[in-house]
C-alpha atoms as a PDB file:
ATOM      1  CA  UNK A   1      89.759  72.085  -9.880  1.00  0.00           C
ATOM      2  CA  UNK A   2      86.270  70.919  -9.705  1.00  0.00           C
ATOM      3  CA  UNK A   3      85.695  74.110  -7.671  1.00  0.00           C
ATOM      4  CA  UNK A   4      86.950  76.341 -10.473  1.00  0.00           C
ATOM      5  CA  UNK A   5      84.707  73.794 -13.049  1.00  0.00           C
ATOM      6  CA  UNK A   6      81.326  74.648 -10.690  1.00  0.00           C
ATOM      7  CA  UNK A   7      81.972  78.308 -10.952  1.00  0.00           C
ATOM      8  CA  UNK A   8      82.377  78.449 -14.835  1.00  0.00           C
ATOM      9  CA  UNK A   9      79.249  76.222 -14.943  1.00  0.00           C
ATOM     10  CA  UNK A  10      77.319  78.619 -13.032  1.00  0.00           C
ATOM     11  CA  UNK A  11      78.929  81.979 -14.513  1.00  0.00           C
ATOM     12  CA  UNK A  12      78.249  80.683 -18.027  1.00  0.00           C
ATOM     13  CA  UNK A  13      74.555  79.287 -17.257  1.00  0.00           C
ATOM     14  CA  UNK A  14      73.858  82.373 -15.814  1.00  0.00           C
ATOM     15  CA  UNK A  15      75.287  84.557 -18.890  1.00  0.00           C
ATOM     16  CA  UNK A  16      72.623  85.962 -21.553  1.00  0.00           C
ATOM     17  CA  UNK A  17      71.611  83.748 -24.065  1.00  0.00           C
ATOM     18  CA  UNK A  18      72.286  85.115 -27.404  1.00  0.00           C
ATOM     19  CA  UNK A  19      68.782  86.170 -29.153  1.00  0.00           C
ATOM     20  CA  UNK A  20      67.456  84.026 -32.469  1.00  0.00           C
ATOM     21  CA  UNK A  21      66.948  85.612 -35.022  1.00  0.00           C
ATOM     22  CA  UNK A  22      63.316  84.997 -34.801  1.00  0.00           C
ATOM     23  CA  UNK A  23      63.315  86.837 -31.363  1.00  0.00           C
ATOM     24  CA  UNK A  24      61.654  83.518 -29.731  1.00  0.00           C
ATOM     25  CA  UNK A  25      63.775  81.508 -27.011  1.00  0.00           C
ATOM     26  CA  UNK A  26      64.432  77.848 -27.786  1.00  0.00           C
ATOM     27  CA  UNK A  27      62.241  75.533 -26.870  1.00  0.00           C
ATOM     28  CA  UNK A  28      63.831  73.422 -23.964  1.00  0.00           C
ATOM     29  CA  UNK A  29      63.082  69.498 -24.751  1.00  0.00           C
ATOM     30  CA  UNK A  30      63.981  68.245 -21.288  1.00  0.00           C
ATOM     31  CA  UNK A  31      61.687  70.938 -19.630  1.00  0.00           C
ATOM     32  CA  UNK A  32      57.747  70.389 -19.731  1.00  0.00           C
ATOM     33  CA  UNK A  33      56.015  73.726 -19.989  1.00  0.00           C
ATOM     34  CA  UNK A  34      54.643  74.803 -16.397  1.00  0.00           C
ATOM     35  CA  UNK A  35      50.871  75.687 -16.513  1.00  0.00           C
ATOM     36  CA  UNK A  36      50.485  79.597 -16.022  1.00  0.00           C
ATOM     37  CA  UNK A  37      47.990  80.518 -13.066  1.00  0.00           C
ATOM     38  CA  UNK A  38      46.366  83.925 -13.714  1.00  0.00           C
ATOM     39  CA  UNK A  39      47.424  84.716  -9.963  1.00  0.00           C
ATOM     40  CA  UNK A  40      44.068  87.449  -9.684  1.00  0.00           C
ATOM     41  CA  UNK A  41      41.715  85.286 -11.436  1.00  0.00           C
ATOM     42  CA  UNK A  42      42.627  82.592  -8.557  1.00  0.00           C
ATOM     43  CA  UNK A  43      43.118  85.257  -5.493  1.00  0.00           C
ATOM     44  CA  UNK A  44      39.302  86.297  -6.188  1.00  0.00           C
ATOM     45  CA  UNK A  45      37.783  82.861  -6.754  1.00  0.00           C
ATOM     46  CA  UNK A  46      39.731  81.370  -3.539  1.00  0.00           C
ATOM     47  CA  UNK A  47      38.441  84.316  -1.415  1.00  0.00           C
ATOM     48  CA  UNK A  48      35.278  84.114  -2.521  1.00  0.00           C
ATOM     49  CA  UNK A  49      35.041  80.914  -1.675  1.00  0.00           C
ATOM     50  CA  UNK A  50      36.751  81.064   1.481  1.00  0.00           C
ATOM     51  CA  UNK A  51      35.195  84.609   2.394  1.00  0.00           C
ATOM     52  CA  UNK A  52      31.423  82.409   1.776  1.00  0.00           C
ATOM     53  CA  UNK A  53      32.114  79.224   3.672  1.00  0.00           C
ATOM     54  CA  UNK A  54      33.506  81.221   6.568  1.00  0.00           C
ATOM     55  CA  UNK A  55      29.946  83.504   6.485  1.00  0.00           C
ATOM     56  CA  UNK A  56      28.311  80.262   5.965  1.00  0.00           C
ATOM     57  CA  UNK A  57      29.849  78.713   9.636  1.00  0.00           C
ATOM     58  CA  UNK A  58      29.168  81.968  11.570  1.00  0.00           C
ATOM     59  CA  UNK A  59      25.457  82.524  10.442  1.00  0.00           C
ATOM     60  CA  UNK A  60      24.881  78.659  11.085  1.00  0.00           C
ATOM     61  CA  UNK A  61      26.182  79.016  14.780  1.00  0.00           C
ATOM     62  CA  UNK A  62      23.967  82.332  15.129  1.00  0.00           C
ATOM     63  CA  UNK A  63      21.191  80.372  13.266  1.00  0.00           C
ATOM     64  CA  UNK A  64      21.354  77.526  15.841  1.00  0.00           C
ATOM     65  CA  UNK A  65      21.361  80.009  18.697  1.00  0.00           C
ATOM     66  CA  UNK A  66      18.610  81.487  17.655  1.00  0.00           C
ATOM     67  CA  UNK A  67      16.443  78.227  17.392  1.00  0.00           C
ATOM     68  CA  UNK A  68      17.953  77.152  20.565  1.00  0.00           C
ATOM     69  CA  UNK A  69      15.452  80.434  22.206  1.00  0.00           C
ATOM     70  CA  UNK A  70      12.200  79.071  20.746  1.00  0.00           C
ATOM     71  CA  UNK A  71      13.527  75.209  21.362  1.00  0.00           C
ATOM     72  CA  UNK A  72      16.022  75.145  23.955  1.00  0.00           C
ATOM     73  CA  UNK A  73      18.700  72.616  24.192  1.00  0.00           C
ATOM     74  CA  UNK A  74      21.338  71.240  26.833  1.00  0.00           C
ATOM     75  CA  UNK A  75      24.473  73.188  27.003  1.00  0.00           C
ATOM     76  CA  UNK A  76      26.297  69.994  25.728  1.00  0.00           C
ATOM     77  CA  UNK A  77      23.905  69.622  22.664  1.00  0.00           C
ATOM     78  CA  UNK A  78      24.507  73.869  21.962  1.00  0.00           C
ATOM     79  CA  UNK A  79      28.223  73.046  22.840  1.00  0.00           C
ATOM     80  CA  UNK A  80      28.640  70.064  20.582  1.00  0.00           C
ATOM     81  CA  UNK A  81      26.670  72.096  17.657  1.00  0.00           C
ATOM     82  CA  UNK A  82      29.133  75.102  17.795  1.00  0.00           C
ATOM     83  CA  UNK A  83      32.125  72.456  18.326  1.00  0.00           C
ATOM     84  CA  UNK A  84      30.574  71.074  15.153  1.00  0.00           C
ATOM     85  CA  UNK A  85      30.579  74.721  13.040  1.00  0.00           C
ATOM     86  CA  UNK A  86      34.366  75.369  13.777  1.00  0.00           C
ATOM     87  CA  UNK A  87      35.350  72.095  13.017  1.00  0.00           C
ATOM     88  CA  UNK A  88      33.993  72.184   9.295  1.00  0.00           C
ATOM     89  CA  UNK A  89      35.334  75.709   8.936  1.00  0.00           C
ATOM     90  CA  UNK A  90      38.892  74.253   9.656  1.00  0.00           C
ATOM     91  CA  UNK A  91      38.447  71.637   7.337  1.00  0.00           C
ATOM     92  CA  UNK A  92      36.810  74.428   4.709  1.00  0.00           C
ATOM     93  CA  UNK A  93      40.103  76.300   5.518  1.00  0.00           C
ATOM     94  CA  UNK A  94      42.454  73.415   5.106  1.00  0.00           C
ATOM     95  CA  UNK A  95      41.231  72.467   1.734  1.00  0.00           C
ATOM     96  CA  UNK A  96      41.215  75.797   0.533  1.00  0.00           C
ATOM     97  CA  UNK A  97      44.576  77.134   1.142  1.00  0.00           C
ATOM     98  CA  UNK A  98      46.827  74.683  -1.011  1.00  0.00           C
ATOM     99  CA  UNK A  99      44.483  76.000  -3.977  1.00  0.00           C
ATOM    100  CA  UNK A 100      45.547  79.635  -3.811  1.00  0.00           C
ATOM    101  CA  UNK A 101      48.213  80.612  -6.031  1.00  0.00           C
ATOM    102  CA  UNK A 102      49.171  84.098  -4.158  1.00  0.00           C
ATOM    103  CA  UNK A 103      51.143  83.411  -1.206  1.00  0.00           C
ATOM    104  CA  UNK A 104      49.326  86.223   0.571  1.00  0.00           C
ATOM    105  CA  UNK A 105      46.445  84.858   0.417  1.00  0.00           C
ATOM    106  CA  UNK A 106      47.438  81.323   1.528  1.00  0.00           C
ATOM    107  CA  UNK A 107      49.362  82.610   4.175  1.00  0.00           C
ATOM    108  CA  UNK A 108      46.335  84.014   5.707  1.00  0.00           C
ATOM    109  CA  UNK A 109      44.378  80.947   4.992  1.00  0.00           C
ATOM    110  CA  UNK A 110      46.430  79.206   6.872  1.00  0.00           C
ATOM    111  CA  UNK A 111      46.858  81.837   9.713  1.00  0.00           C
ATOM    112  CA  UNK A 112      42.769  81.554  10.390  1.00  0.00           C
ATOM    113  CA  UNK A 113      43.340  77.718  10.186  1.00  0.00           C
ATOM    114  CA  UNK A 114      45.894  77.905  13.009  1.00  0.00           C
ATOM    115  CA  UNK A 115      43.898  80.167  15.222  1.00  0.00           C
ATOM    116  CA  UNK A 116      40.516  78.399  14.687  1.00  0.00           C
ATOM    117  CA  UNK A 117      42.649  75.190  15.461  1.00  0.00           C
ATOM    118  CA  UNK A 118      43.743  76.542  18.681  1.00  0.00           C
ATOM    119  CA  UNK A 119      40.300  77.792  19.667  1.00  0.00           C
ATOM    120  CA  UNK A 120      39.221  74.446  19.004  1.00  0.00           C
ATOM    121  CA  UNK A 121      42.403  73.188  21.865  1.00  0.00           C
ATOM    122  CA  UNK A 122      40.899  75.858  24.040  1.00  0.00           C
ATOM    123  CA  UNK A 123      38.491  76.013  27.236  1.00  0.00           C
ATOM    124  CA  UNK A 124      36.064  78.394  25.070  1.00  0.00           C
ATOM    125  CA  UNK A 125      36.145  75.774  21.849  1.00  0.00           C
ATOM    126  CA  UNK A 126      31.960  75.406  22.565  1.00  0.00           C
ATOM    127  CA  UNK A 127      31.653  79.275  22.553  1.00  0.00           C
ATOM    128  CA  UNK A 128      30.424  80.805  19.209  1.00  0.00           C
ATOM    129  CA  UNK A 129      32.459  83.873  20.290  1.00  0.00           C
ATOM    130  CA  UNK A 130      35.623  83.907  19.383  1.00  0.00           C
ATOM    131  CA  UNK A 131      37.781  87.264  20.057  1.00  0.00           C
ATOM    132  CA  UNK A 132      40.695  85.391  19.220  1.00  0.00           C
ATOM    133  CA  UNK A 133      40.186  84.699  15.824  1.00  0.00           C
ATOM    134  CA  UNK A 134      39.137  88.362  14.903  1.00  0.00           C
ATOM    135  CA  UNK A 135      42.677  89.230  14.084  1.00  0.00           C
ATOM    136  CA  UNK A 136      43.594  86.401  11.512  1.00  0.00           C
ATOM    137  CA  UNK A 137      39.586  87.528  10.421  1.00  0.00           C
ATOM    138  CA  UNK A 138      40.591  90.431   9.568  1.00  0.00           C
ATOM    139  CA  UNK A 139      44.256  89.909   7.557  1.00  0.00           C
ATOM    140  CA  UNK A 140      41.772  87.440   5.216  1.00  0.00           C
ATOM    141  CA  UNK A 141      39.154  90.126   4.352  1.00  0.00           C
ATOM    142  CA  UNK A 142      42.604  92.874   4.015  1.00  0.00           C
ATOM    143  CA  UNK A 143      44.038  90.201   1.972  1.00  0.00           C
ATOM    144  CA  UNK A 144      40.942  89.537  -0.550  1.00  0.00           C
ATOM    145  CA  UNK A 145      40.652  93.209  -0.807  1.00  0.00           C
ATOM    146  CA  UNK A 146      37.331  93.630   1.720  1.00  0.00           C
END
């Protein structure tokens, strides 16, 4: 019996409402109105972002490899320095990818996040090249439409 009760609930929630004669649904008073995310308008401002810091990171590493030929410093100082650069571009990438509303674009957020994580886990995590992290590289700028 309750059963048979469930299945009328759900047949007759899910039957269409009859229209007003205005043409405008009901408002619902036990349902607050969910803020509407121009999905786009967010997919190009989180990529921006995301597409910046992630330049910003890689031209700082180059930038300190550079001024490591005029003023050269101790593989554990260059080391630490690049350990440094991927670490903040983690934490760029973890902040960023609860903010995008496209799940596309999160998804890869969150794919460069893992891989940059695992470099970091990795015998090579004081090397600014990073072959392994060209793939999830390249799903972000496919993603943000570069």
């Amino acid at each position: 019996m309750v059963g048979l009760v469930a299945t009328v609930g759900l047949v007759v929630g899910c039957q269409p409402a009859e229209k007003e004669s205005a043409g405008a649904p009901a408002p619902s008073p036990t349902v607050a109105p969910s803020p509407t995310v121009d999905v786009a308008a967010n997919s190009k401002q989180v990529c921006d972002a995301s597409l910046d810091f992630v330049k910003k990171h890689y031209v700082a590493m180059a930038d300190d490899a550079i001024a490591a030929i005029d003023k050269p410093v101790s593989a554990k100082e260059a080391g630490a320095k690049v350990r440094g650069h991927y670490t903040a571009l983690l934490q760029d990438l973890r902040t960023a990818a609860p903010t995008a509303a496209d799940p596309q674009v999160r998804t890869a957020l969150e794919a460069l996040a893992a891989g940059v994580e695992k470099h970091l886990a990795g015998p090579k995590a004081t090397e600014v090249e990073a072959p392994d992290l060209d793939p999830p590289l390249k799903v972000l700028d496919t993603v943000c439409g570069r």
